[in-house]
Protein backbone atom coordinates (compact mmCIF):
# COMPACT_ATOMS: atom_id res chain seq x y z
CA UNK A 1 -52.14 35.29 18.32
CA UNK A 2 -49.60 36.62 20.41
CA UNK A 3 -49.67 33.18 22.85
CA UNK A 4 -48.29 31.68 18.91
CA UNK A 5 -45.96 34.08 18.01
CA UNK A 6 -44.38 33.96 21.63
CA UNK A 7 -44.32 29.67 21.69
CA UNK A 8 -42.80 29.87 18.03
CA UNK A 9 -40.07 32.48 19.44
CA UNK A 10 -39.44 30.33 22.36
CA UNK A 11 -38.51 27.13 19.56
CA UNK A 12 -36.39 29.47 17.22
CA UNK A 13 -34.66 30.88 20.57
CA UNK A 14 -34.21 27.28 21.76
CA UNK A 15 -32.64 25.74 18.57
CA UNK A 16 -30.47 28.75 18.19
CA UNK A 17 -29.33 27.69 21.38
CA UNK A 18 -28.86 24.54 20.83
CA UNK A 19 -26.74 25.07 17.60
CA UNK A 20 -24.01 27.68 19.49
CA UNK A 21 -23.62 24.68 21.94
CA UNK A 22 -23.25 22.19 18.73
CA UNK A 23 -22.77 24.44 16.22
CA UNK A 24 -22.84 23.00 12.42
CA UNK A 25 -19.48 21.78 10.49
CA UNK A 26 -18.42 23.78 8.18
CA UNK A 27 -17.63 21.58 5.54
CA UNK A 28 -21.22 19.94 3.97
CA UNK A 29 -20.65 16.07 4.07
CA UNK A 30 -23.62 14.28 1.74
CA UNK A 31 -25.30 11.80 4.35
CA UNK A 32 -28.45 9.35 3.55
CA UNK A 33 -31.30 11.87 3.91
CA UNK A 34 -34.32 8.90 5.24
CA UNK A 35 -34.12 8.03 9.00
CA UNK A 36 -34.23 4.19 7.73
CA UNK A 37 -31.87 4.07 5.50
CA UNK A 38 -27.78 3.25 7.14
CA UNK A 39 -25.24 5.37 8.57
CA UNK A 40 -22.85 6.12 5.92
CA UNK A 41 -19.39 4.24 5.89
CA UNK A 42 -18.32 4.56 1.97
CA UNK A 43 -14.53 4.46 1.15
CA UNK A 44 -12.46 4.05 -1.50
CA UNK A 45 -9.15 2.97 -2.02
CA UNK A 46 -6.44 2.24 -4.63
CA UNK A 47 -4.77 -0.37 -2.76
CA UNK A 48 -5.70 -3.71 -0.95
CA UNK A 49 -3.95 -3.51 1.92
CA UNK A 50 -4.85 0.20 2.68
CA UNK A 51 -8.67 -1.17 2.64
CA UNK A 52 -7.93 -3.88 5.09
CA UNK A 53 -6.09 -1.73 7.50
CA UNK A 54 -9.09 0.85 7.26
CA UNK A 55 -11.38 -2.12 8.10
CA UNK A 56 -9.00 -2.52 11.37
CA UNK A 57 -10.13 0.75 12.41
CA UNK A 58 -13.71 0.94 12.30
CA UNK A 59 -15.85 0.06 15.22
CA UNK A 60 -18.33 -0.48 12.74
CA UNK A 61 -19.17 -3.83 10.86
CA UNK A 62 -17.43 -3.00 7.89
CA UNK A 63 -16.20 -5.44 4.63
CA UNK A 64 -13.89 -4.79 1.40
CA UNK A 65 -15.33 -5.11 -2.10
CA UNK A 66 -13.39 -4.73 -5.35
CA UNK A 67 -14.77 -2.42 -8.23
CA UNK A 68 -13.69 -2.83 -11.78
CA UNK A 69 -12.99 1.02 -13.01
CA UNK A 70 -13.79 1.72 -17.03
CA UNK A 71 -10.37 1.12 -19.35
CA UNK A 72 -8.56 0.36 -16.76
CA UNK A 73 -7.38 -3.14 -17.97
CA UNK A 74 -8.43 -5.34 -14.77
CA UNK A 75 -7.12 -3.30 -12.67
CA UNK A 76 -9.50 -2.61 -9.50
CA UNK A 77 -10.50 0.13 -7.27
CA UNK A 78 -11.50 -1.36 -3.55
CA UNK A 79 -14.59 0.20 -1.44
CA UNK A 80 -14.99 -0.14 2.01
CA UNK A 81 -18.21 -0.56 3.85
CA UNK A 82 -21.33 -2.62 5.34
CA UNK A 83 -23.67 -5.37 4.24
CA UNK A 84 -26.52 -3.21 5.02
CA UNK A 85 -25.32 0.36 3.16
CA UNK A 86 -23.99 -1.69 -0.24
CA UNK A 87 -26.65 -3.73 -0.84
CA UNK A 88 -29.18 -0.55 -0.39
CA UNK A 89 -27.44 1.25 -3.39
CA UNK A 90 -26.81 -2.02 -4.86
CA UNK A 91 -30.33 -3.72 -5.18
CA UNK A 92 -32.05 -1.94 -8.07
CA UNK A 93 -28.78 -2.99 -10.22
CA UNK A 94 -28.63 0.48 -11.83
CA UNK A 95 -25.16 1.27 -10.51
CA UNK A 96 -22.49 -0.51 -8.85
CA UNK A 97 -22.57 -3.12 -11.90
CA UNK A 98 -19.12 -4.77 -11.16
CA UNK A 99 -18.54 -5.34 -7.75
CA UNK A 100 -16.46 -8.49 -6.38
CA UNK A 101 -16.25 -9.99 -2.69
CA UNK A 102 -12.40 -9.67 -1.36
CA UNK A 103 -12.59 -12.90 0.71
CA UNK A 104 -10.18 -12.05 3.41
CA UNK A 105 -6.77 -14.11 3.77
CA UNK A 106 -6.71 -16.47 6.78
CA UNK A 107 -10.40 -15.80 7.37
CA UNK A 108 -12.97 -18.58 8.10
CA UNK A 109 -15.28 -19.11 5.09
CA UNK A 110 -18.00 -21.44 3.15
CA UNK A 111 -17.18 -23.59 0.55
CA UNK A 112 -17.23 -22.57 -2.89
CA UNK A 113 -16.37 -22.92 -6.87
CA UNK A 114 -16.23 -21.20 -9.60
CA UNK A 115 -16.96 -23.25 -12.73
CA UNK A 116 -16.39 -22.02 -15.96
CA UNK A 117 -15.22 -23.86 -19.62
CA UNK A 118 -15.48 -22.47 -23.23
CA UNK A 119 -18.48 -24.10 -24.95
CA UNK A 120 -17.33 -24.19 -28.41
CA UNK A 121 -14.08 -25.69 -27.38
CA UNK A 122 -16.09 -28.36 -26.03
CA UNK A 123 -18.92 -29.52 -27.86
CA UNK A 124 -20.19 -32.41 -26.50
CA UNK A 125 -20.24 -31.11 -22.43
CA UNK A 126 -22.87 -30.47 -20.54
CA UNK A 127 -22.40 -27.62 -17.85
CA UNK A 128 -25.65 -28.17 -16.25
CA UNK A 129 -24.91 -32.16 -15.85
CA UNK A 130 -21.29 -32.09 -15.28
CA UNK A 131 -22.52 -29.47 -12.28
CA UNK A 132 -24.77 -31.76 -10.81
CA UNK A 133 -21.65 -34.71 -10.47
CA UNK A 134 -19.96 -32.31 -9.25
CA UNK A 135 -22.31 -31.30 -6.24
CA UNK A 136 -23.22 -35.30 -6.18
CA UNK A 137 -19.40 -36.39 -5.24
CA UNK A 138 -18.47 -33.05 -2.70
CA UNK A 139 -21.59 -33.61 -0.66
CA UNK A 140 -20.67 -37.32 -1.21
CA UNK A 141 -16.72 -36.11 0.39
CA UNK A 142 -18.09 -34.22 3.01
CA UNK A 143 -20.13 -37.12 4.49
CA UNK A 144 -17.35 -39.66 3.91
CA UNK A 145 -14.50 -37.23 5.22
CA UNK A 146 -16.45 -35.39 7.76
CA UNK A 147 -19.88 -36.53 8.75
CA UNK A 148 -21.40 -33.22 7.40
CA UNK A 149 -24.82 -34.07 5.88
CA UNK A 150 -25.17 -31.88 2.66
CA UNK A 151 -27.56 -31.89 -0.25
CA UNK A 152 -28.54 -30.22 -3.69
CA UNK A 153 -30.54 -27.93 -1.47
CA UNK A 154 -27.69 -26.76 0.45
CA UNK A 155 -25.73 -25.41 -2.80
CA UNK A 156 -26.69 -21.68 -4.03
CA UNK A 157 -26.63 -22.65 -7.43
CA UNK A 158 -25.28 -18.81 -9.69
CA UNK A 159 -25.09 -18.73 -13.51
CA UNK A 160 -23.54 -16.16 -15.61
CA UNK A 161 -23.43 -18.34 -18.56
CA UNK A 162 -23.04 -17.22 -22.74
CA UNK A 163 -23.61 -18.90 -25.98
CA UNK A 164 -19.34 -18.61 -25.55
CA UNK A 165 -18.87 -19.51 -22.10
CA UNK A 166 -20.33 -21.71 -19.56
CA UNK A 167 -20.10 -19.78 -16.04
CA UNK A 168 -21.20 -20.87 -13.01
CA UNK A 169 -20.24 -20.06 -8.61
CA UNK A 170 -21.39 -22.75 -6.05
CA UNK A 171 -21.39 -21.58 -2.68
CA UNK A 172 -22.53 -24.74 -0.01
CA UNK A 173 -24.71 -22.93 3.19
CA UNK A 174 -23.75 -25.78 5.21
CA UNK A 175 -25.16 -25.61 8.43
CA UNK A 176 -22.96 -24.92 11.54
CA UNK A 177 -20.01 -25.78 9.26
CA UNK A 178 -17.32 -23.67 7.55
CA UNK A 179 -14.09 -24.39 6.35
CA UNK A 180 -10.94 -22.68 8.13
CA UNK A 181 -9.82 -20.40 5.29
CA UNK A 182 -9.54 -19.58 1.66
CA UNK A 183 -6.24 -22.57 1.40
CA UNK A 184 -7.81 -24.83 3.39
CA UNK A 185 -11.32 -24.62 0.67
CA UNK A 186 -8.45 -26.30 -1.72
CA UNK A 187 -8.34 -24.37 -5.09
CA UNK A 188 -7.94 -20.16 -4.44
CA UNK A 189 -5.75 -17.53 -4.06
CA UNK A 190 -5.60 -15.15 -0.90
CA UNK A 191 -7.69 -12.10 -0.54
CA UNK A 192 -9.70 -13.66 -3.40
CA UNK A 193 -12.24 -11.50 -5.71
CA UNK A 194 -15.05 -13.70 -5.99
CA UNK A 195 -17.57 -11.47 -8.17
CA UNK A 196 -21.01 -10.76 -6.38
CA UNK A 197 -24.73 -11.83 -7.08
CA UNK A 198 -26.13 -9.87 -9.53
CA UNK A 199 -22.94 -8.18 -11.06
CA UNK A 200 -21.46 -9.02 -14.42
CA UNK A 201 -17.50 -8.59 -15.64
CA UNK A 202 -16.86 -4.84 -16.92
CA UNK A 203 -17.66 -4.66 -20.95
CA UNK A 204 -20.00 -8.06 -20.60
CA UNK A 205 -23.44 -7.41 -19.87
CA UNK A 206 -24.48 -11.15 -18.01
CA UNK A 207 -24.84 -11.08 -14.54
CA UNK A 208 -24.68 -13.92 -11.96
CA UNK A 209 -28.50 -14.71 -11.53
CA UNK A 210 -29.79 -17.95 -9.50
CA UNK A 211 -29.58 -20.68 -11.88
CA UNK A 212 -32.60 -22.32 -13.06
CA UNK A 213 -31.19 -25.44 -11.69
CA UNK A 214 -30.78 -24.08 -8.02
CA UNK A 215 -32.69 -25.43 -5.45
CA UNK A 216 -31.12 -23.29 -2.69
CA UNK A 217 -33.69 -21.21 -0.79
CA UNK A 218 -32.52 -19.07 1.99
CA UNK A 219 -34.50 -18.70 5.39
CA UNK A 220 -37.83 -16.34 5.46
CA UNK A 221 -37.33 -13.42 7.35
CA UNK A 222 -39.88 -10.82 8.31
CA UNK A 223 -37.17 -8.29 8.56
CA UNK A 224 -35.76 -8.12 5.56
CA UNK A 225 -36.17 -9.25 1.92
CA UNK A 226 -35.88 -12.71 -0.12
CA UNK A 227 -33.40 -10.94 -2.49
CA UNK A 228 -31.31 -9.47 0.14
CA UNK A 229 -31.34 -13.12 2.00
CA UNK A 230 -30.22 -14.63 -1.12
CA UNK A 231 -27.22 -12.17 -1.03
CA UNK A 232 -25.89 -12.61 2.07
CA UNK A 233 -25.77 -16.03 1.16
CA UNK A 234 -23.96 -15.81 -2.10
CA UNK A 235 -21.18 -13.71 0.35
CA UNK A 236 -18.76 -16.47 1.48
CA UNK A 237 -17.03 -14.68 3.86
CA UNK A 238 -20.23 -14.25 6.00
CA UNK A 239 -19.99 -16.72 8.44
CA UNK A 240 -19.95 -15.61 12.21
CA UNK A 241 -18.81 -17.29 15.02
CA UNK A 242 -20.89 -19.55 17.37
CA UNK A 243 -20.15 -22.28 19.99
CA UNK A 244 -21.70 -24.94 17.55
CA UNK A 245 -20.16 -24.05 14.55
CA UNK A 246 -17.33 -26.80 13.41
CA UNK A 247 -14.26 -25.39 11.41
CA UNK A 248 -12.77 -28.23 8.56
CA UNK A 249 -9.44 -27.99 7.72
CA UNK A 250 -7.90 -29.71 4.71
CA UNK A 251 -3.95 -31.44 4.39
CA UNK A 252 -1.52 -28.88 3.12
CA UNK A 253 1.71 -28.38 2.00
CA UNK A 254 4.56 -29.36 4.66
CA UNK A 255 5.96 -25.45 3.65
CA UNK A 256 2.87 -24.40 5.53
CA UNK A 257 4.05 -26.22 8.87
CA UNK A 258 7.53 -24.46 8.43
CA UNK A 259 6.02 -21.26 9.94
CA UNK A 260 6.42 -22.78 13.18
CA UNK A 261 9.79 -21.95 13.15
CA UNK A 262 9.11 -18.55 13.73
CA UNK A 263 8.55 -19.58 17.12
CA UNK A 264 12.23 -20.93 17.91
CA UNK A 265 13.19 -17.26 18.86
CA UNK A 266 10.66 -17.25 21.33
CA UNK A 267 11.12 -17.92 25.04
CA UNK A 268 8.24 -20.71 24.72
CA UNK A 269 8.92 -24.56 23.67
CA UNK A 270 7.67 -25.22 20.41
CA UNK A 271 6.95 -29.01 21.81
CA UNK A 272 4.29 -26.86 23.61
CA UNK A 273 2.46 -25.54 19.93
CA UNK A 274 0.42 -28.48 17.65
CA UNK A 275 -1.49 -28.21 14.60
CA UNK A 276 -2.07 -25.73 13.02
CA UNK A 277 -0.85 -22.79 15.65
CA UNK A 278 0.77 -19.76 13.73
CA UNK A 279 -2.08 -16.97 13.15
CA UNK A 280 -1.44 -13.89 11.26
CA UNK A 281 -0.94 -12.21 14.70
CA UNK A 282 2.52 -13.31 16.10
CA UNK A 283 2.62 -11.01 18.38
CA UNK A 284 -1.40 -11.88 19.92
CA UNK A 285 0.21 -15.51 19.49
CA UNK A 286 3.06 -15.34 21.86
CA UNK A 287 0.61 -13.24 24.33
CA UNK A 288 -1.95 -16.07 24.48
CA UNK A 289 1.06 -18.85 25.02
CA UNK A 290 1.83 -16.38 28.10
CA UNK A 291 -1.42 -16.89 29.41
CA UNK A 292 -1.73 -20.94 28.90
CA UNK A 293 2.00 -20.64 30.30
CA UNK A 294 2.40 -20.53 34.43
CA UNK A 295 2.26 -22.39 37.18
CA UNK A 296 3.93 -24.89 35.68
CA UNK A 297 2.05 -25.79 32.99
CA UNK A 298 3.10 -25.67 29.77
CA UNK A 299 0.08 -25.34 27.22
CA UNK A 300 0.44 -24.63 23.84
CA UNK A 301 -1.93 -23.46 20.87
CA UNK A 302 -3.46 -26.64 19.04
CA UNK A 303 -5.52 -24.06 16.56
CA UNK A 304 -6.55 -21.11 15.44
CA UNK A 305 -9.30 -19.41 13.51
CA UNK A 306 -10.08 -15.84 12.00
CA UNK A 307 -13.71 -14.28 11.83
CA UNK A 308 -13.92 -11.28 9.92
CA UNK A 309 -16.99 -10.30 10.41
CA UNK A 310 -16.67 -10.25 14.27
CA UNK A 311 -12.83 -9.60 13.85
CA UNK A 312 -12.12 -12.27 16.11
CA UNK A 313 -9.59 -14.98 16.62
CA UNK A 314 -10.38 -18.17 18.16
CA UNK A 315 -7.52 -20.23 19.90
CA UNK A 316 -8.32 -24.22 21.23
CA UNK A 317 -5.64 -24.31 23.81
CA UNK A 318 -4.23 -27.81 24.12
CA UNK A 319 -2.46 -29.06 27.74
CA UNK A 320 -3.93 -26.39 30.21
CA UNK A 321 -7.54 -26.86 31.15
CA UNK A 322 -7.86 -23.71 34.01
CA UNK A 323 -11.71 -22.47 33.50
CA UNK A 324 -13.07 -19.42 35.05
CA UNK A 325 -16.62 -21.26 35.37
CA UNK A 326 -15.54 -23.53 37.48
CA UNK A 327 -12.89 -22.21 38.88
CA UNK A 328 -10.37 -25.02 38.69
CA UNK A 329 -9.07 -27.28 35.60
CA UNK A 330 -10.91 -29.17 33.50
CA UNK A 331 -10.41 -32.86 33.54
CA UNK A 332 -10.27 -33.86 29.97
CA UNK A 333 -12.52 -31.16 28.19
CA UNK A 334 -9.69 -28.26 26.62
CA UNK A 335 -10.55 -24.65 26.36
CA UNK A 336 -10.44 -21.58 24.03
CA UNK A 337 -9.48 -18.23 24.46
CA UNK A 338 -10.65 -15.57 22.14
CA UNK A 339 -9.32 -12.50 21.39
CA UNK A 340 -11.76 -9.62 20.21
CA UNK A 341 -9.60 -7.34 17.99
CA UNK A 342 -12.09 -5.25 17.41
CA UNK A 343 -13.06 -4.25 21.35
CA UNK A 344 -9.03 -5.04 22.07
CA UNK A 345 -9.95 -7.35 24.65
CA UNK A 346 -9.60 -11.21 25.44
CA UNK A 347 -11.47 -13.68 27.18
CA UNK A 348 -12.48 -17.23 27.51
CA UNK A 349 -14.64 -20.13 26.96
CA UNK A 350 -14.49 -24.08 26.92
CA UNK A 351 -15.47 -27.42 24.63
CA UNK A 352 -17.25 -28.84 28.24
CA UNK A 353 -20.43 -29.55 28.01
CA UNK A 354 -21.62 -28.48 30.86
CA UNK A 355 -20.35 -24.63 30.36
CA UNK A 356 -21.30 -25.13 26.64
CA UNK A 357 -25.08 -25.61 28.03
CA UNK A 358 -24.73 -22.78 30.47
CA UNK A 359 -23.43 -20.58 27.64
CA UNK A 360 -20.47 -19.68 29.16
CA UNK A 361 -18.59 -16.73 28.84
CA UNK A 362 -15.68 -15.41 31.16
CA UNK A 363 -14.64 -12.12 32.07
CA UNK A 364 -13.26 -9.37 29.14
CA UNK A 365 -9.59 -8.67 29.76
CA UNK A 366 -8.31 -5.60 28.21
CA UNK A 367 -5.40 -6.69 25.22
CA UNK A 368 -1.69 -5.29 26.34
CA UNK A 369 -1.17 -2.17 24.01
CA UNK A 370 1.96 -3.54 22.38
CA UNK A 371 -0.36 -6.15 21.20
CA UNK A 372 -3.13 -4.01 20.27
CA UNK A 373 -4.06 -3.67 16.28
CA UNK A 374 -3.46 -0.14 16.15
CA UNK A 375 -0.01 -0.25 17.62
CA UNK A 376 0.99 -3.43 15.28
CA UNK A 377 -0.36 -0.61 12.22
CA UNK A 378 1.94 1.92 13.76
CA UNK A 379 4.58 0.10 14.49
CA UNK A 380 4.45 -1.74 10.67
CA UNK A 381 4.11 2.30 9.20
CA UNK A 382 6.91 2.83 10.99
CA UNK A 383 8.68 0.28 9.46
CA UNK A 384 7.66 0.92 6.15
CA UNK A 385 8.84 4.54 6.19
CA UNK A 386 12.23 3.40 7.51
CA UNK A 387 12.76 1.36 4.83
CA UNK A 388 11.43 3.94 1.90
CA UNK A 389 14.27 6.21 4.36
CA UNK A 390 17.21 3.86 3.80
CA UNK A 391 16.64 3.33 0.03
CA UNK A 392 16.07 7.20 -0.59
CA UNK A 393 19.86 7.27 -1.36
CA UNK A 394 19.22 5.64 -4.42
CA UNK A 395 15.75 5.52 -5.85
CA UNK A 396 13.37 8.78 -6.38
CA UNK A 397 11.03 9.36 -3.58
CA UNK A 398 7.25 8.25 -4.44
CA UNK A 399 4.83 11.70 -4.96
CA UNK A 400 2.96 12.21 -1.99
CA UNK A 401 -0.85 11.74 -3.02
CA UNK A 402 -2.91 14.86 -3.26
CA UNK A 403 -4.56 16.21 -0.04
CA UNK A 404 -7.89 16.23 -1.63
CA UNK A 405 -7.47 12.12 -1.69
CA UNK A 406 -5.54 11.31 0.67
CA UNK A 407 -8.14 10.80 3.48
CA UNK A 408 -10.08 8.72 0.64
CA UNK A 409 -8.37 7.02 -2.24
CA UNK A 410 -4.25 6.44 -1.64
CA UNK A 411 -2.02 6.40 -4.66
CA UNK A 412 0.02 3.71 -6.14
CA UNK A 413 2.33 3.32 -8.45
CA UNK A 414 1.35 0.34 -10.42
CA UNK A 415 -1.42 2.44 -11.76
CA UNK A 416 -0.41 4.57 -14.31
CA UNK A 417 2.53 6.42 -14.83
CA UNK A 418 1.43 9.54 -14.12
CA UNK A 419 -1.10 10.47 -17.15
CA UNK A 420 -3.44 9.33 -15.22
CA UNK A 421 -3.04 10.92 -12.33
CA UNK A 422 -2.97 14.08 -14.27
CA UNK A 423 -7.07 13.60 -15.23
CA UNK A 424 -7.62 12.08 -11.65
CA UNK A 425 -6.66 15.56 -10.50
CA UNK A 426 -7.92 17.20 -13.14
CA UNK A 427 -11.57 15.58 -12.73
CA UNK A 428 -11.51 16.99 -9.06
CA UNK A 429 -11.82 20.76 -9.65
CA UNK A 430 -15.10 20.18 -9.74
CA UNK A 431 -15.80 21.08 -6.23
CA UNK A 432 -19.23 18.85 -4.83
CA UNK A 433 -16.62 15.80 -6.31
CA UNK A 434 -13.86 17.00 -4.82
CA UNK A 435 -15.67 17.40 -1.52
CA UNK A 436 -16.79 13.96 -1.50
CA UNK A 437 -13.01 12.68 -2.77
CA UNK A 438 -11.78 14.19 0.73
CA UNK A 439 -13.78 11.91 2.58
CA UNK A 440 -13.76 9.10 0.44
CA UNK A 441 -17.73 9.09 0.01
CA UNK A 442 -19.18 9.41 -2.90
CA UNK A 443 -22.93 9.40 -2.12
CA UNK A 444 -25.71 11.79 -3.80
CA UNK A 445 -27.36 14.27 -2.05
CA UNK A 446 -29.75 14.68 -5.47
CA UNK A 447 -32.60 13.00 -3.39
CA UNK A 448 -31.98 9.82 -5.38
CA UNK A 449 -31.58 6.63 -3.67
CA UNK A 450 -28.73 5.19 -5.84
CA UNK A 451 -24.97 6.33 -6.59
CA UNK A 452 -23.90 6.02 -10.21
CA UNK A 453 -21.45 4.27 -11.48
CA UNK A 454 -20.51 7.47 -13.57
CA UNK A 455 -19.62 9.14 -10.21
CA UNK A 456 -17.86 6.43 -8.66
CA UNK A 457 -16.04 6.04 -11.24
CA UNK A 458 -15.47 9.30 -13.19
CA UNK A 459 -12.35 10.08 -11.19
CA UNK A 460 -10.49 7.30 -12.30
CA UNK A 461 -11.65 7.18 -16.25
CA UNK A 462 -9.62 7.75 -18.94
């Protein structure tokens, strides 16, 4: 009995231990209680941009979705986090009812519609028909513009349609083929809000189900679920990047070729830049010219794509052929460099086919910091605040947000004129919502698995 009492005393002694070297935080922060179940990355913000940037930051594979908020007349509320941790609260479809996609601007994505036309309006149309053209003649384009094989079973085929409305989304899982961006798909705005699988438009109650027309069906998977296969395919900004995979672009406006005037300020000859070279990164831009730039060589940037979800930009390098593999240039085969903002490091690869079989894969370079995303954020706050400085003369300073939100949800104007604000406030006295404001994560720690709409939500009701 003793032998017990002295092992047990021996574990309490050892944990106490343990707990003055890491001792506990003060502050309770809600986590996912099951050893299975994903780390928690869940914040929430009023503004786009602020989102985005937040994405910038995380080492983690993190994604922006829009959420419609009750009353509030479109207007959207935009949550941060993974693939993994949204579609674990989202599956049983008893909260999180109106969530979009934000399909990132400049990013490389599938092709996709959204079909919709009032039935009663037109009387004599068939959705379902007028569908199936329309699939017939794009996979009929691809082949005839492209050489991309594509069928009826390569279109995820969603419905959301009414006795009012016919609704439908098309998104084509074409394989080893994505189109540049959202402008080069044809028909969309940036940043797009493309509403997800399963979720229905606030104050409607039809959600986008697989249509009974589909003949989509994603890849079996041991490791994870039919459902959750079918939603990472309805996500069109899912596509990662692979030595196979073939970008399309589409013809655009001659405005869109004026941005290579940005370049005449530069050092660099802009006989030296083709296609399509002006990234959102000017400054990673000029960099990679630098490097394609010596010895008396003059190459230039022919292309460039953006991968979100590996936060990675892909540059084919026209006129300068130097390869690490083989240690000399190229003879007619052109390389790429890629730059990893996410690791803040550079490094490159080539279109031979000889390195393409031997998978190869230079050495990672380390970014220069002035290039680096978090001293372009800096460097653009800084910017920002000089110009709120310079018109502070004249117009009334905005009111700092509170500190309870500040970490989590950022204010904005175009949101109310205050009232609002007011209840926001008013709603966080209660102190477990509060808590969970701070660090913009509002999980349960109830012991359920799901997070209410109610609670996501409540702070920015009426």
């Amino acid at each position: 009995m003793n032998r017990t009492w002295e092992a047990k005393l021996k574990k309490i002694e050892e944990r106490a231990s343990l707990y003055e070297m890491k001792p506990l935080s003060p502050v309770y922060r809600p986590r996912l209680s099951k050893p299975e179940e994903p780390a928690s990355i869940w914040k929430l913000f009023y503004r786009q941009t602020e989102a985005f940037n937040f994405v910038k930051s995380c080492q983690e594979d993190v994604h922006v979705f829009a959420l419609e908020r009750k009353g509030g007349d479109g207007q959207r509320i935009y949550l941060v986090t993974t693939y993994t941790e949204l579609w674990f609260y989202y599956k049983s479809r008893k909260n999180l009812l109106h969530c979009y996609e934000v399909i990132p601007e400049n990013a490389v994505c599938k092709l996709y519609f959204d079909l919709e036309f009032n039935k009663p309006a037109n009387p004599g149309a068939d959705g379902k028909k007028m569908v199936a053209l329309l699939i017939e003649h794009v996979c009929k384009a691809l082949q005839e513009l492209y050489r991309v094989n594509c069928s009826t079973e390569d279109v995820f085929n969603l419905d959301s349609s009414t006795d009012e409305k016919f609704s439908c989304h098309l998104i084509f899982q074409l394989h080893d083929v994505a189109f540049k961006d959202n402008i080069h798909v044809g028909v969309y705005t940036r940043n797009r809000n493309f509403r997800l699988y399963k979720s229905s438009k606030i104050g409607k109650h039809v959600a986008l189900e697989v249509a009974e027309e589909n003949r989509f069906s994603p890849a079996r998977s041991t490791n994870i679920s039919e459902e959750y296969q079918y939603f990472l395919s309805s996500l069109v900004s899912n596509v990662r990047f692979s030595d196979t995979l073939r970008i399309l672009t589409c013809d655009i406006s001659q405005n869109e070729q004026k941005r290579v005037e940005y370049f005449n300020s530069t050092s660099t000859s802009v006989e030296a830049i083709e296609g399509f070279q002006c990234s959102p990164y000017p400054e990673i831009d000029r960099f990679v010219l630098s490097l394609v730039n010596k010895n008396g060589i003059k190459g230039g940037i022919r292309r460039w794509n953006y991968f979100f979800l590996e936060e990675l930009l892909v540059y084919d390098i026209c006129k300068y052929r130097w390869c690490e593999n083989i240690g000399r240039a190229h003879k007619s085969n052109n390389i790429m460099i890629l730059v990893d903002l996410k690791n803040e490091v550079w490094y490159q690869k080539c279109h031979d086919p000889v390195c393409k079989a031997e998978n190869f894969k230079s050495a990672c370079f380390p970014l220069p910091a002035e290039v680096c995303l978090q001293f372009l954020i800096k460097d653009e706050e800084a910017l920002t605040t000089d110009e709120v400085t310079t018109h502070s003369e004249t117009e009334t300073p905005p009111k700092p947000p509170s500190s309870t939100l500040s970490k989590g949800v950022d204010s904005h104007a175009d949101w109310g004129d205050g009232i609002e604000d007011a209840y926001f406030l008013e709603a966080t006295e209660d102190a477990e919502l509060a808590e969970a404001a701070e660090d913009g994560l509002l999980s349960s720690n109830s012991g359920a698995d799901e997070i209410p709409d109610e609670l996501i939500l409540e702070v920015l009701g009426e």
